[in-house]
N, C-alpha and C. Protein backbone atom coordinates (compact mmCIF):
# COMPACT_ATOMS: atom_id res chain seq x y z
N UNK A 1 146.44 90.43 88.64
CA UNK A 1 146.92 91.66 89.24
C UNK A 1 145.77 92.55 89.67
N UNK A 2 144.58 92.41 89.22
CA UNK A 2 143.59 93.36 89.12
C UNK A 2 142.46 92.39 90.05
N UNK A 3 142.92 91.72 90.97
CA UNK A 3 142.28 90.94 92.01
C UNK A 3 141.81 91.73 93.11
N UNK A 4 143.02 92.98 93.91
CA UNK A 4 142.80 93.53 94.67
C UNK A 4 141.66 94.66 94.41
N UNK A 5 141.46 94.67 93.65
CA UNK A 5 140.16 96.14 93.09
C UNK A 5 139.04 95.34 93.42
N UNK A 6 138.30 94.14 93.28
CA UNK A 6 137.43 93.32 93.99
C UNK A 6 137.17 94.00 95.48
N UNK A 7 138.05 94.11 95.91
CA UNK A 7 137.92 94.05 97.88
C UNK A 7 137.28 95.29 97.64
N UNK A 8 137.39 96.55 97.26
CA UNK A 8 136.95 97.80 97.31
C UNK A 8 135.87 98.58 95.90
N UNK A 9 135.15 98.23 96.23
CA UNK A 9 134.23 98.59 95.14
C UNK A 9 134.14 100.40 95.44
N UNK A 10 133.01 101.04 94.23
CA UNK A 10 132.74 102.47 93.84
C UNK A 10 131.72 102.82 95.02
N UNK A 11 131.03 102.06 95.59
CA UNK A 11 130.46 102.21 96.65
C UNK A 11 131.22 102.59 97.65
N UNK A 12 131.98 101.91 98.48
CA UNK A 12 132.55 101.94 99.11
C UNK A 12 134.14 103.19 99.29
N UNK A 13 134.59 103.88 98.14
CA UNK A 13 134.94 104.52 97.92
C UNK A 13 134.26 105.76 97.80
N UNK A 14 132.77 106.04 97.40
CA UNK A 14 132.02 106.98 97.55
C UNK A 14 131.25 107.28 99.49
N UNK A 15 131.19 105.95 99.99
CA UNK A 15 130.95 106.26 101.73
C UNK A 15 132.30 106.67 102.55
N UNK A 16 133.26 106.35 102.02
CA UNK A 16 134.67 106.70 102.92
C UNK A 16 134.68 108.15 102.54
N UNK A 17 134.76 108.67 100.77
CA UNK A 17 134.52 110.44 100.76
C UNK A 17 133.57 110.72 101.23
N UNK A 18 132.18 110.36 101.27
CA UNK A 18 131.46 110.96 101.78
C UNK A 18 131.66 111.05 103.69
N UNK A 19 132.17 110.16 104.29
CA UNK A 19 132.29 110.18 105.61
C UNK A 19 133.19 111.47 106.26
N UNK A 20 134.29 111.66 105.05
CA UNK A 20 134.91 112.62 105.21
C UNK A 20 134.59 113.90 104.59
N UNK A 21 133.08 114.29 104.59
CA UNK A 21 133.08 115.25 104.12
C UNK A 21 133.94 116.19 102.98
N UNK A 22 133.97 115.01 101.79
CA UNK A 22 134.86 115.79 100.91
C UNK A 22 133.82 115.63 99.49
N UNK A 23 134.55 116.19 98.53
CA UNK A 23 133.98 116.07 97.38
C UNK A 23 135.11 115.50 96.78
N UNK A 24 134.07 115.06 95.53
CA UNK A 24 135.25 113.62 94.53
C UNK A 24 136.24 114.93 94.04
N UNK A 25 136.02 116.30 93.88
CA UNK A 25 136.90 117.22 93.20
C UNK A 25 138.35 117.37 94.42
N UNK A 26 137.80 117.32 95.53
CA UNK A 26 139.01 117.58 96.69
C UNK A 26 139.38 116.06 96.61
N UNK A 27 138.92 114.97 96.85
CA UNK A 27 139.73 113.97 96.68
C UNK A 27 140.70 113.30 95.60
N UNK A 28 140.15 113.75 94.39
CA UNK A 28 140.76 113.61 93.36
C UNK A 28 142.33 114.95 93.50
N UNK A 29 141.96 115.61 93.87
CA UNK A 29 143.25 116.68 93.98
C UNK A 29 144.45 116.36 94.75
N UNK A 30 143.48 115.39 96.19
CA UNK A 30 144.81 115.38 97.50
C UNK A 30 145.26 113.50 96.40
N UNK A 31 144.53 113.24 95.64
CA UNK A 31 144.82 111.73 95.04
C UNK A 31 146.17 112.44 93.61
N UNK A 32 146.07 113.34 93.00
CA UNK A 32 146.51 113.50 92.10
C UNK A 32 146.16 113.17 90.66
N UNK A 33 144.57 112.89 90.86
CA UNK A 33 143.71 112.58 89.48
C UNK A 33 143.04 113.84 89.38
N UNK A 34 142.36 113.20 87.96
CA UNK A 34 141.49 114.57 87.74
C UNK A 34 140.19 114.21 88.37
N UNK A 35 139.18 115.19 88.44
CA UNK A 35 137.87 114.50 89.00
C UNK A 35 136.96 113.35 87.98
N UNK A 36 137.20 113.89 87.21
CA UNK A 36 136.63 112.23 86.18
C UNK A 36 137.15 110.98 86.27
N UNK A 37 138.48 111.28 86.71
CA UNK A 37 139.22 110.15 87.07
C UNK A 37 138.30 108.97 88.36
N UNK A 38 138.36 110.33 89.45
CA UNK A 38 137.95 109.17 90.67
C UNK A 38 136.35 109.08 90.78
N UNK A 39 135.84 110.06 89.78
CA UNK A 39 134.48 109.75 89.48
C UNK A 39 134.34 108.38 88.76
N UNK A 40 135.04 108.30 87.98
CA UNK A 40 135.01 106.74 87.16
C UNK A 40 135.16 105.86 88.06
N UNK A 41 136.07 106.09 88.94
CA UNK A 41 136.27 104.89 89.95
C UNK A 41 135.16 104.35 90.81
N UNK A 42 134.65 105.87 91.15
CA UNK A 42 133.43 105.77 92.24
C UNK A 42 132.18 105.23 91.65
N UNK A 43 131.94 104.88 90.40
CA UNK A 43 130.92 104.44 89.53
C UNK A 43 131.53 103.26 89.18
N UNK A 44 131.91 103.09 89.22
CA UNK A 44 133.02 101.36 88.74
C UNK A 44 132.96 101.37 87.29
N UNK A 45 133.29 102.42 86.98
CA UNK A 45 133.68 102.68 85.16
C UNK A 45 135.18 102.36 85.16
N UNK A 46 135.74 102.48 85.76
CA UNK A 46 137.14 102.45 85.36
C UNK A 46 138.09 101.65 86.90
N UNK A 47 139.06 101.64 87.17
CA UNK A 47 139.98 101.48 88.46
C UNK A 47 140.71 101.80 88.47
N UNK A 48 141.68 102.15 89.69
CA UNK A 48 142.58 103.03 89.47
C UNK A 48 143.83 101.75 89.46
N UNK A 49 145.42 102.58 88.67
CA UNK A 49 146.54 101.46 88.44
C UNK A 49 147.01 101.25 90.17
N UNK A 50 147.81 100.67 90.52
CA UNK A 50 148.59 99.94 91.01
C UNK A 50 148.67 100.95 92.55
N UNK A 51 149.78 101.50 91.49
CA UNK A 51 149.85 102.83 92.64
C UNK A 51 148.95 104.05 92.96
N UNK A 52 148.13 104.05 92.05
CA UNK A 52 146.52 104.76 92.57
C UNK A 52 146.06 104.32 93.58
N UNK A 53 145.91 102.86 93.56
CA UNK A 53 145.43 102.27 94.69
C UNK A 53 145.92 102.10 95.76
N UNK A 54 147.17 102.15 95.64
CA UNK A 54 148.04 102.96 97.24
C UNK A 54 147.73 103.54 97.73
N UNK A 55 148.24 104.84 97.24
CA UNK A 55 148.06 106.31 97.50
C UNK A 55 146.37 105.92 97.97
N UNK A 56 145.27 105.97 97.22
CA UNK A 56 144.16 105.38 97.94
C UNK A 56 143.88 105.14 98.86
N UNK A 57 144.33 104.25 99.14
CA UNK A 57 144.48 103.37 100.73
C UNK A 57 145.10 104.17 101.89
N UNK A 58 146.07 104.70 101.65
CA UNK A 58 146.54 105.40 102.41
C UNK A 58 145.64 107.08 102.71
N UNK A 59 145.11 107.53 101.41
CA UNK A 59 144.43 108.36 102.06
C UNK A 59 142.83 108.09 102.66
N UNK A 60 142.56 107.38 102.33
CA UNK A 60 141.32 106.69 103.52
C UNK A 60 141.99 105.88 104.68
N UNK A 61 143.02 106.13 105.36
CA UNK A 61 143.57 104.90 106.02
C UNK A 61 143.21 103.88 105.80
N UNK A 62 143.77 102.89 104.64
CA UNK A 62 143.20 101.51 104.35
C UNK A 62 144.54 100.72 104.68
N UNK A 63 144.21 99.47 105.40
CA UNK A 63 145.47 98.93 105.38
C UNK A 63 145.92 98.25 103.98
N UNK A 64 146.61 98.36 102.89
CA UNK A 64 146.19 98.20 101.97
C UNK A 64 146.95 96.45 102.03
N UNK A 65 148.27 96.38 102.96
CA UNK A 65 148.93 94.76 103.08
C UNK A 65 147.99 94.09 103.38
N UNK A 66 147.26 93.90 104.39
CA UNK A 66 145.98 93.21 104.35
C UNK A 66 145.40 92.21 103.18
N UNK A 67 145.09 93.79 102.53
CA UNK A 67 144.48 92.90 100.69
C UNK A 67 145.14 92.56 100.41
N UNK A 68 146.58 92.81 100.10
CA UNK A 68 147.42 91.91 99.32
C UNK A 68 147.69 90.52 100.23
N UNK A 69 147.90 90.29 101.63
CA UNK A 69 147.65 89.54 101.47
C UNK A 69 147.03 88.56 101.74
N UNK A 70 145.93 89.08 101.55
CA UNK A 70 144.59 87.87 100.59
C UNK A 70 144.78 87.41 99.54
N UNK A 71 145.25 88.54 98.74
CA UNK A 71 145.16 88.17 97.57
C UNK A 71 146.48 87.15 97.58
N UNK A 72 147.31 87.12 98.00
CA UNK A 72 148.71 86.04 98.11
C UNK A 72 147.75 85.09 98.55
N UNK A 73 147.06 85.11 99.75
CA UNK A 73 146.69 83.57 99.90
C UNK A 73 146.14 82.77 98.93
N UNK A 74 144.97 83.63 98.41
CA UNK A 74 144.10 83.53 97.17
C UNK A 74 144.99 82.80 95.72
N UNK A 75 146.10 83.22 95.31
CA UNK A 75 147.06 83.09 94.39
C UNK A 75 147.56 81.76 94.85
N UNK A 76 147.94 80.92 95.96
CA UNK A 76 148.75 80.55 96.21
C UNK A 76 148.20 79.13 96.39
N UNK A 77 146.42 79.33 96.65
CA UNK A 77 145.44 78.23 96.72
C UNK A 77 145.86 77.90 95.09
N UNK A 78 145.22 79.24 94.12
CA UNK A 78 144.81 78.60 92.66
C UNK A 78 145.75 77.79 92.14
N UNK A 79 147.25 78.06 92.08
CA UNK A 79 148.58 77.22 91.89
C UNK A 79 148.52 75.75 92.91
N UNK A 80 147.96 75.89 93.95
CA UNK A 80 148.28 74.14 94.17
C UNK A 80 146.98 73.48 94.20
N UNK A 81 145.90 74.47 93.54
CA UNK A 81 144.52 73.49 92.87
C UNK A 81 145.10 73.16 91.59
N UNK A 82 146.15 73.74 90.65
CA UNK A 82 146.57 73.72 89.12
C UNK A 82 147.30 72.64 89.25
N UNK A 83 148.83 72.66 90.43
CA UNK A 83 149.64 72.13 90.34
C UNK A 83 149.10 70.37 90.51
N UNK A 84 147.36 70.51 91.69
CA UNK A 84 146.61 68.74 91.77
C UNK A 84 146.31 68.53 90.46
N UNK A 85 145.96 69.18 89.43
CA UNK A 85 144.96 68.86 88.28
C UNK A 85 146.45 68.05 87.58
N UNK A 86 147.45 68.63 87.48
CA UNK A 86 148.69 68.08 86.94
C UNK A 86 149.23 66.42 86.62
């Protein structure tokens, strides 16, 4: 489940706020975290759940179906490399 947090690292979350001229305190506000929250994120201390990472995506315009699905393709390889080993 925690496949899609790969595609977007703390880097990359710190150049999209920074592109937008915001601070992790205004992004964390229009996100609904606290600022330690998306500070953790932006340091890769922590990730955000499920629907963090929505909301996320959507406020950086990320397409976020995309990643998922990769990550479906990705899932769908490992099951019929499991299902050959069988």
């Amino acid at each position: 489940m925690r496949d899609f947090f790969n595609n977007i690292t703390g880097d990359d979350l710190r150049r999209m706020r920074v592109n937008r001229r915001k601070t992790t305190k205004q992004v964390a506000k229009a996100l609904g975290v606290t600022r330690q929250t998306y500070e953790n994120w932006e340091n890769d201390i922590t990730q955000p759940k499920v629907n963090q990472f929505i909301i996320l995506c959507t406020y950086h315009c990320i397409d976020f179906s995309s990643i998922f699905s990769q990550i479906r393709g990705k899932k769908i390889d490992e099951i019929k490399t499991r299902e050959k080993k069988s």
